[in-house]
Protein backbone atom coordinates (compact mmCIF):
# COMPACT_ATOMS: atom_id res chain seq x y z
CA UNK A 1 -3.98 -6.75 -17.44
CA UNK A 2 -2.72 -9.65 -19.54
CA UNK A 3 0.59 -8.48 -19.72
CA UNK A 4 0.53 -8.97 -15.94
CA UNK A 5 -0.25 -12.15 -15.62
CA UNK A 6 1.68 -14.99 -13.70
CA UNK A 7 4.23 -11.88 -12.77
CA UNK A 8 4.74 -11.25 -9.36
CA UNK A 9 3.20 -8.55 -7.49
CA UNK A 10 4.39 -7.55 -3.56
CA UNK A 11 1.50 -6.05 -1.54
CA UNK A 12 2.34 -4.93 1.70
CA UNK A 13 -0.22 -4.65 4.40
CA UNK A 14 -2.37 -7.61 2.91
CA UNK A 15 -4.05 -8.99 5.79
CA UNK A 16 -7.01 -6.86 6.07
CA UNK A 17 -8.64 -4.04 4.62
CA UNK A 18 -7.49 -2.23 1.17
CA UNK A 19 -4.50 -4.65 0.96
CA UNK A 20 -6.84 -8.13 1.00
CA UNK A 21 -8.77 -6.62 -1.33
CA UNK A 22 -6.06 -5.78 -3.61
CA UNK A 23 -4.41 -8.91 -2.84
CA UNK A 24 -7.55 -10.82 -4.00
CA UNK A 25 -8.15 -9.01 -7.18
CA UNK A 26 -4.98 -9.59 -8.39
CA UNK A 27 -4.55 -12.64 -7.84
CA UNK A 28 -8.05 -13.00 -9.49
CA UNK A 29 -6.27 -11.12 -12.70
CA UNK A 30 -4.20 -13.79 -12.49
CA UNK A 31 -0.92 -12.62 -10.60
CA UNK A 32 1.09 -14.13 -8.34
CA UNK A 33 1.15 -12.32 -5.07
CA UNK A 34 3.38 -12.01 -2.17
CA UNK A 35 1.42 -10.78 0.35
CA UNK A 36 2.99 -9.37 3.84
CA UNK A 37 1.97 -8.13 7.36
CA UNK A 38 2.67 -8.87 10.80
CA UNK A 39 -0.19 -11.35 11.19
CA UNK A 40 0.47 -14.96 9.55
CA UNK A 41 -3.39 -16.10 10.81
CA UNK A 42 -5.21 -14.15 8.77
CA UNK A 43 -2.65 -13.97 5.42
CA UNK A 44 -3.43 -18.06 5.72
CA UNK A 45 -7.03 -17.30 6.12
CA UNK A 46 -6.54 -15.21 2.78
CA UNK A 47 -4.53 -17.33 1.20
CA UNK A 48 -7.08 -20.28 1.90
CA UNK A 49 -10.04 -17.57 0.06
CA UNK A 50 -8.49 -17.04 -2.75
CA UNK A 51 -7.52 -20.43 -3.23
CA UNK A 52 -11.09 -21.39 -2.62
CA UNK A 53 -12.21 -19.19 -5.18
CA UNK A 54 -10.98 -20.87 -8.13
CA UNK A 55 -8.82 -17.46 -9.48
CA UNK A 56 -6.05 -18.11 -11.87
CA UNK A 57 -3.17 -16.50 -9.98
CA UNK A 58 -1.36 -17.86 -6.94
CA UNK A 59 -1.44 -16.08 -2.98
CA UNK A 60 1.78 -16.37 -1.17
CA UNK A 61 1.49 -15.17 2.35
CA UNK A 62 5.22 -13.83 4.04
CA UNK A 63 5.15 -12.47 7.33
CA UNK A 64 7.08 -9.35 7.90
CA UNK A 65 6.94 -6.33 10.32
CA UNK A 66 7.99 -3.53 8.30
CA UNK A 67 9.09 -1.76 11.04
CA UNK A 68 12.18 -4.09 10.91
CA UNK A 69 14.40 -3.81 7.61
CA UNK A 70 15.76 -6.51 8.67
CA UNK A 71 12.85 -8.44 8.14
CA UNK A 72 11.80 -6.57 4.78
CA UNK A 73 15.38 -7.46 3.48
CA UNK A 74 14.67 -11.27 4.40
CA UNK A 75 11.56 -11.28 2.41
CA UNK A 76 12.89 -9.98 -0.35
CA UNK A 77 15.81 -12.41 -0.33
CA UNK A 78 12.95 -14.92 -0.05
CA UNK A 79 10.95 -13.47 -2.81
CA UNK A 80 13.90 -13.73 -5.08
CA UNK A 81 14.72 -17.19 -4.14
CA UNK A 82 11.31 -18.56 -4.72
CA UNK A 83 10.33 -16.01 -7.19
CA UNK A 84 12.72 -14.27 -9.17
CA UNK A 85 11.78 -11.06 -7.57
CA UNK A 86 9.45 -8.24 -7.65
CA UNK A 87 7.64 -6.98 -10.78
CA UNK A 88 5.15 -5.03 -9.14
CA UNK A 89 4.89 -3.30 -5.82
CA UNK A 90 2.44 -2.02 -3.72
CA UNK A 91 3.33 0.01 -0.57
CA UNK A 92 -0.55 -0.62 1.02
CA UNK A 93 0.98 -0.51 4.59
CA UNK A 94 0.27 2.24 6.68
CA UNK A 95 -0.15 3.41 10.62
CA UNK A 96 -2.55 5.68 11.84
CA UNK A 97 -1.97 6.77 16.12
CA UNK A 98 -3.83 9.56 17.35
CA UNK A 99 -0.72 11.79 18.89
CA UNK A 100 -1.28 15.47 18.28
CA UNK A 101 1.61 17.48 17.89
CA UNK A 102 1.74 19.42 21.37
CA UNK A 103 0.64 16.37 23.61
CA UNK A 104 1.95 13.57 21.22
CA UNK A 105 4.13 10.69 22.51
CA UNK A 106 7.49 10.24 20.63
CA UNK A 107 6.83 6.48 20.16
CA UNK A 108 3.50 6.69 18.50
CA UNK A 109 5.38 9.47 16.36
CA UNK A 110 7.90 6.97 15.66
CA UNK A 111 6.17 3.92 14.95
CA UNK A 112 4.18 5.95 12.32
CA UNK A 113 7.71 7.38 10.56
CA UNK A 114 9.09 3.46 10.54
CA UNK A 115 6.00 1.50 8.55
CA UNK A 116 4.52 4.93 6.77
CA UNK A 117 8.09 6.58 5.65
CA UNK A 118 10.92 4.58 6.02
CA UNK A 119 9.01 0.90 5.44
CA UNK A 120 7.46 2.25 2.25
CA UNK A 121 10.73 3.79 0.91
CA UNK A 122 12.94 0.63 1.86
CA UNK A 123 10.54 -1.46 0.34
CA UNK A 124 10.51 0.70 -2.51
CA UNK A 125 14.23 0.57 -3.00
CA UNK A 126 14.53 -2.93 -3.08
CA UNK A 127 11.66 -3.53 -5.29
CA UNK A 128 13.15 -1.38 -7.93
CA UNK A 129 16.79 -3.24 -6.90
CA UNK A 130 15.12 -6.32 -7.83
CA UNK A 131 13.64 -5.00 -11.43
CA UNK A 132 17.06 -3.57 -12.31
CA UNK A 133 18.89 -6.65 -11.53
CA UNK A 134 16.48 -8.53 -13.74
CA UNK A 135 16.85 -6.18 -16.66
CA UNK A 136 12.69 -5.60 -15.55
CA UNK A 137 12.30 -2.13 -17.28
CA UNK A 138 7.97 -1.96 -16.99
CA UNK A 139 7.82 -2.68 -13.53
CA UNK A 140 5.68 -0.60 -11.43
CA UNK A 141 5.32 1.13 -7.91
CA UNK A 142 2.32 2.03 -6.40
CA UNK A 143 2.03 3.94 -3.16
CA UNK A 144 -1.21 3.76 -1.12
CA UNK A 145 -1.52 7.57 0.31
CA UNK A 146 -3.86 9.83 1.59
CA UNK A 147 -6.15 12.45 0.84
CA UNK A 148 -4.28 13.82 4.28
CA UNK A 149 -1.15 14.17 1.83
CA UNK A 150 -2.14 16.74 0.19
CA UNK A 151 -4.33 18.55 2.65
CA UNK A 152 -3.82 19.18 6.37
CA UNK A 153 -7.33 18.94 8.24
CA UNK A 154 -8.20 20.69 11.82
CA UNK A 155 -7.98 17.15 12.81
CA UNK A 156 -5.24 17.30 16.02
CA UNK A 157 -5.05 13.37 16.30
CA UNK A 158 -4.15 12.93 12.43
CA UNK A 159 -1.66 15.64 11.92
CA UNK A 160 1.73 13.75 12.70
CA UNK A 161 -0.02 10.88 10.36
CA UNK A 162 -0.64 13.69 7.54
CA UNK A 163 3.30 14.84 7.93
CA UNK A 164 4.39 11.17 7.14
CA UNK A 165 1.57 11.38 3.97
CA UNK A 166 2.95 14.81 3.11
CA UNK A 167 6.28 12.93 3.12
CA UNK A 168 4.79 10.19 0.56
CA UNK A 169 3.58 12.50 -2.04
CA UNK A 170 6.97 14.08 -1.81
CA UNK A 171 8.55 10.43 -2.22
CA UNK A 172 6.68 9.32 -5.05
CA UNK A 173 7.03 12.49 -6.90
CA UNK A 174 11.01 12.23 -5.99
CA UNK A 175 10.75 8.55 -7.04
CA UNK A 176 9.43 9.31 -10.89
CA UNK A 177 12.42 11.86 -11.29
CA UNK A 178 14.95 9.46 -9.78
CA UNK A 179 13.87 6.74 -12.11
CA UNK A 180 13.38 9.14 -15.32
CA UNK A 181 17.22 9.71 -14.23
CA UNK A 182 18.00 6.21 -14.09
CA UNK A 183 16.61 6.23 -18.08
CA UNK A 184 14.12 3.38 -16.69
CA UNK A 185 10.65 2.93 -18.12
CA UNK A 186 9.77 1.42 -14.17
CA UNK A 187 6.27 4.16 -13.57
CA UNK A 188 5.72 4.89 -9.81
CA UNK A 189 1.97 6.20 -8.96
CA UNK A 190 0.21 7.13 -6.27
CA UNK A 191 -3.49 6.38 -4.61
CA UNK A 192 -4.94 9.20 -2.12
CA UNK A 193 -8.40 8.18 -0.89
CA UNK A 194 -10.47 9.75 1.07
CA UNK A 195 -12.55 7.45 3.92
CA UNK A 196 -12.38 4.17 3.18
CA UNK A 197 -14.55 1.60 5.22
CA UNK A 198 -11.50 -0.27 6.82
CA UNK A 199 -10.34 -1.52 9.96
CA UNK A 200 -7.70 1.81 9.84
CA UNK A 201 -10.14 3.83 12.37
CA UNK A 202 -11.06 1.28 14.45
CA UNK A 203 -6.78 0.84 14.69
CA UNK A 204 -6.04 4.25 14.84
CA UNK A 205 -8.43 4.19 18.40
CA UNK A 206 -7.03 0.95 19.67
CA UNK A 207 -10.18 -1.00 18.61
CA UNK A 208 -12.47 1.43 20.22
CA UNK A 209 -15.47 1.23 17.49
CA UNK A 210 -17.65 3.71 18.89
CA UNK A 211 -14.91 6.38 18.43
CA UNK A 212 -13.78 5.04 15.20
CA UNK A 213 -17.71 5.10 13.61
CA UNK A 214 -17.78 8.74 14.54
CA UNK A 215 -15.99 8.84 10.71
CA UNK A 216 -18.49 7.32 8.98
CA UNK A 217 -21.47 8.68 10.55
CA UNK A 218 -22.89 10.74 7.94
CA UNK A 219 -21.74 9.14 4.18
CA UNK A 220 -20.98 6.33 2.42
CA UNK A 221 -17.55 5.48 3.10
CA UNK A 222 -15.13 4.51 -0.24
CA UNK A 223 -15.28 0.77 0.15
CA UNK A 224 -11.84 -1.82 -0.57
CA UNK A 225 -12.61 -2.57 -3.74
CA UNK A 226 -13.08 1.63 -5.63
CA UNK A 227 -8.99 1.53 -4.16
CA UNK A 228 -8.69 -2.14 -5.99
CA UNK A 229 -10.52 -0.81 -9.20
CA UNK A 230 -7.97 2.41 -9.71
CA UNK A 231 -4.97 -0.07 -8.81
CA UNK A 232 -6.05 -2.34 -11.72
CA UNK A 233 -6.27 0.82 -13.80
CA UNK A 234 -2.62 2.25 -13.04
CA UNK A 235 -1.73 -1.13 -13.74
CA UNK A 236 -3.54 -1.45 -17.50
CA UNK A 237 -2.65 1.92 -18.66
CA UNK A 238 0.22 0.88 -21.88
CA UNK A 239 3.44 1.49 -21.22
CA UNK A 240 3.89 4.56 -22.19
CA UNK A 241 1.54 5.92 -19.89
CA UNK A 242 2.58 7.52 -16.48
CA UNK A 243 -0.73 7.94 -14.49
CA UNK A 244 1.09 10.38 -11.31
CA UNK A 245 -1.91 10.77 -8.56
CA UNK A 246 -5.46 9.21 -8.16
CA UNK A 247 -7.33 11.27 -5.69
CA UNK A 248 -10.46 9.73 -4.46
CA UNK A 249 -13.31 10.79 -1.86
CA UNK A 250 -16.50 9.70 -0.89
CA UNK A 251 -19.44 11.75 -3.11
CA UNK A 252 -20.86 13.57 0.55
CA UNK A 253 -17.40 13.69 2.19
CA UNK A 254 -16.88 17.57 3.13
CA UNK A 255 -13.70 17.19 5.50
């Protein structure tokens, strides 16, 4: 990871959950991070952890609802203004709404296309606008999927949220041919766990915990920090090294 340090990293998603937990162990590797998400109270509460923690890299909290290019082409002018730009980015953000396909409503359907599909691939092309424009040619791109992105489950409530993780293994895969294309050494990976112990159930059921712990029942849950370890991997591999798709589960998780 030394190669990594003091370079800039964007995470998206970095107020809770996986993306704090990435957030935090890069910027105990020693990176500086931008982190974003639509809730500035606790991005200062992380920033004010890490900051207690005595780790060598810097936390930089942006708010941004990346439902809103607007607002994810504002922080990326602002990341370039204070920062040069992007070196590394990490598409962590993701919606979960429980609208099955024949009873569904259109804006839960929506909501999940704009942060899950368009979000990630906006942020995506910008990121890699930012490498190019700095002659960055080792940059990389790491997409937080889904076991549900390679595998539709007889789960009704997930299966508009597996279409837009279908469409992310589709994008990342489309991404490494674009930039092989572009004769650009930028690598673009992707993460597909299987249940993580997050707040994403509890969000996906509108904070109802009882429905959400229904998930977790009968294993041991992935926890923040397996999806931190394999990002620190994709990130250490040399150069030369495309690592495509990390698939993690949970040992006793059958689904």
């Amino acid at each position: 990871m030394d190669r990594w340090r003091g370079r800039v990293a964007l995470v998206t998603g970095a107020s809770v959950g996986i993306g704090s937990i990435i957030t935090k162990e890069l910027v105990r590797q020693g990176m500086k991070v931008v982190g974003c998400a639509r809730d500035m109270e606790k991005l200062q509460n992380l920033a004010a952890e890490c900051k207690s923690a005595g780790h060598s890299g810097v936390f930089v909290p942006y708010k941004c609802d990346l439902s809103k290019e607007e607002e994810i082409l504002s922080m990326f002018s602002a990341i370039k203004a204070q920062h040069k730009g992007v070196d590394v980015c990490i598409n962590n953000a993701g919606l979960g709404r429980p609208e099955p396909l024949l009873s569904g409503k259109t804006s839960g359907w929506k909501s999940m296309l704009d942060v899950n599909v368009l979000g990630l691939s906006i942020c995506t092309r910008e990121a890699y606008q930012s490498m190019k424009e700095r002659n960055v040619d080792d940059g990389q791109i790491i997409n937080i999927n889904s076991v549900c992105g390679h595998h539709v489950y007889n789960f009704a409530d997930a299966h508009f949220y597996t279409a837009t993780k279908f469409a992310v293994t589709a994008l990342t895969e489309g991404l490494r041919q674009e930039l092989r294309g572009a004769k650009t050494h930028i690598r673009a990976a992707c993460i597909s766990p299987g249940l993580v112990e997050s707040e994403f159930a509890v969000r996906l059921y509108d904070g109802d915990a009882e429905k959400a712990a229904v998930f977790f029942a009968n294993l041991k849950a992935l926890e923040g920090i397996d999806i931190a370890n394999a990002v620190t991997y994709i990130l250490s591999a040399p150069p030369h090294v495309q690592i495509g798709d990390i698939l993690i589960e949970p040992v006793e998780q059958s689904l």
